[in-house]
Protein backbone atom coordinates (compact mmCIF):
# COMPACT_ATOMS: atom_id res chain seq x y z
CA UNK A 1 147.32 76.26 136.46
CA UNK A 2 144.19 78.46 135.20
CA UNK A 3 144.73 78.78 130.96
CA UNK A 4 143.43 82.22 130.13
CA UNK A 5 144.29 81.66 126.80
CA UNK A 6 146.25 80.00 124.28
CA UNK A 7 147.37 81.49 120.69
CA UNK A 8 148.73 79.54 118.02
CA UNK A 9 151.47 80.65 115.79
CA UNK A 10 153.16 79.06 112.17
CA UNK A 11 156.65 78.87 112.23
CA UNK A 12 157.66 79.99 108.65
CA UNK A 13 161.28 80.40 107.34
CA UNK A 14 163.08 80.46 103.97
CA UNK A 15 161.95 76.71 103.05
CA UNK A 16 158.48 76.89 104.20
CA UNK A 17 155.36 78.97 104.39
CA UNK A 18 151.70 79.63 105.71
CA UNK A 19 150.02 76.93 104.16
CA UNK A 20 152.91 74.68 105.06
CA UNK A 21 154.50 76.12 107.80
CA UNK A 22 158.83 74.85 109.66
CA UNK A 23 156.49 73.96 112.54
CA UNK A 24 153.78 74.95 114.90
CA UNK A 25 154.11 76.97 118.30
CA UNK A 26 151.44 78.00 121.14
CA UNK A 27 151.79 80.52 123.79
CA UNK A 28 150.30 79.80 127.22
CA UNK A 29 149.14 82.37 129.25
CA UNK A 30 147.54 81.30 132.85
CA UNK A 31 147.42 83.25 136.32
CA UNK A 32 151.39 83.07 136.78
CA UNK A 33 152.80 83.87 133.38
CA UNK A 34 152.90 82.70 130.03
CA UNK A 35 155.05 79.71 128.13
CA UNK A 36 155.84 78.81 124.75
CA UNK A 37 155.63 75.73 123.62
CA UNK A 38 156.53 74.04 120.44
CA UNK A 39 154.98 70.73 118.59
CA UNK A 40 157.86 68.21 117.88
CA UNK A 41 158.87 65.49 116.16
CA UNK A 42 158.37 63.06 119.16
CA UNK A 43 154.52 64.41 118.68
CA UNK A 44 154.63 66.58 122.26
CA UNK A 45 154.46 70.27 122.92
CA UNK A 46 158.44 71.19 124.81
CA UNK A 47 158.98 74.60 126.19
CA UNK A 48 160.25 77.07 123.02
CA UNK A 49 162.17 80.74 123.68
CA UNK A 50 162.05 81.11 120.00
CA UNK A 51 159.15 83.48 119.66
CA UNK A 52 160.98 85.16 122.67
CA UNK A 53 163.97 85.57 120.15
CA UNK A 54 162.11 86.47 117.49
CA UNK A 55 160.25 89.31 119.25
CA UNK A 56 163.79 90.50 120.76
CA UNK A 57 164.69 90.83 116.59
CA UNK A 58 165.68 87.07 116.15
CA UNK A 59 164.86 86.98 112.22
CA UNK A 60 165.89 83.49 111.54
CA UNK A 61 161.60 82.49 111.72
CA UNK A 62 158.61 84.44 111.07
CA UNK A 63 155.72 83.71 113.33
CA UNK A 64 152.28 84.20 112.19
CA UNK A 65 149.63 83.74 114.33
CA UNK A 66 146.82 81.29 113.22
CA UNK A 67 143.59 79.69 114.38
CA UNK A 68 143.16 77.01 116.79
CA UNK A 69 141.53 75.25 113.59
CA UNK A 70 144.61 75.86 111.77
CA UNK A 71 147.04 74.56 114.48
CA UNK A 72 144.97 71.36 114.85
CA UNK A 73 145.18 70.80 111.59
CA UNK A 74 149.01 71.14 111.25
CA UNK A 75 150.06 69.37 114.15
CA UNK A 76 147.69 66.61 112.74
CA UNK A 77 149.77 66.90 109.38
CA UNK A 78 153.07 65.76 111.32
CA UNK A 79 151.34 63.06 113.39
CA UNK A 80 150.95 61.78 109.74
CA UNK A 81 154.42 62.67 108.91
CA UNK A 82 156.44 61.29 111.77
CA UNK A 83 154.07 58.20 111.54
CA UNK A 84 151.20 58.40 114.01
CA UNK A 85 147.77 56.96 113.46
């Protein structure tokens, strides 16, 4: 699989915003396609359709793209949270 390139976006909902985003998805895009992952509690990325939804008018989430810097930094805020070193 050759990564072409790989955006990050904040998952942000009624309880949670920017700065402290629901949770933290990247999309994928190689040679054969793209895939969305998400960042979960079990601390791996899992295959998502929720941006999907969202960009077929799924409201429930707003996703805001962010940084690589950014998305290191949040999934590294629920390491902490779930308990990882």
């Amino acid at each position: 699989m050759n990564v072409r390139k790989t955006s990050y976006y904040a998952i942000i909902n009624d309880r949670s915003s920017r700065k402290d985003p629901a949770g933290i998805l990247r999309r994928v895009e190689t040679n054969d396609g793209e895939r969305d992952e998400v960042f979960t509690r079990d601390l791996v990325w899992k295959r998502s359709s929720s941006l999907y939804s969202a960009e077929r008018g799924d409201q429930q989430n707003e996703f805001v793209e962010i940084s690589a810097d950014e998305a290191e930094q949040i999934v590294e805020r629920i390491k902490k949270a779930e308990g990882s070193p």
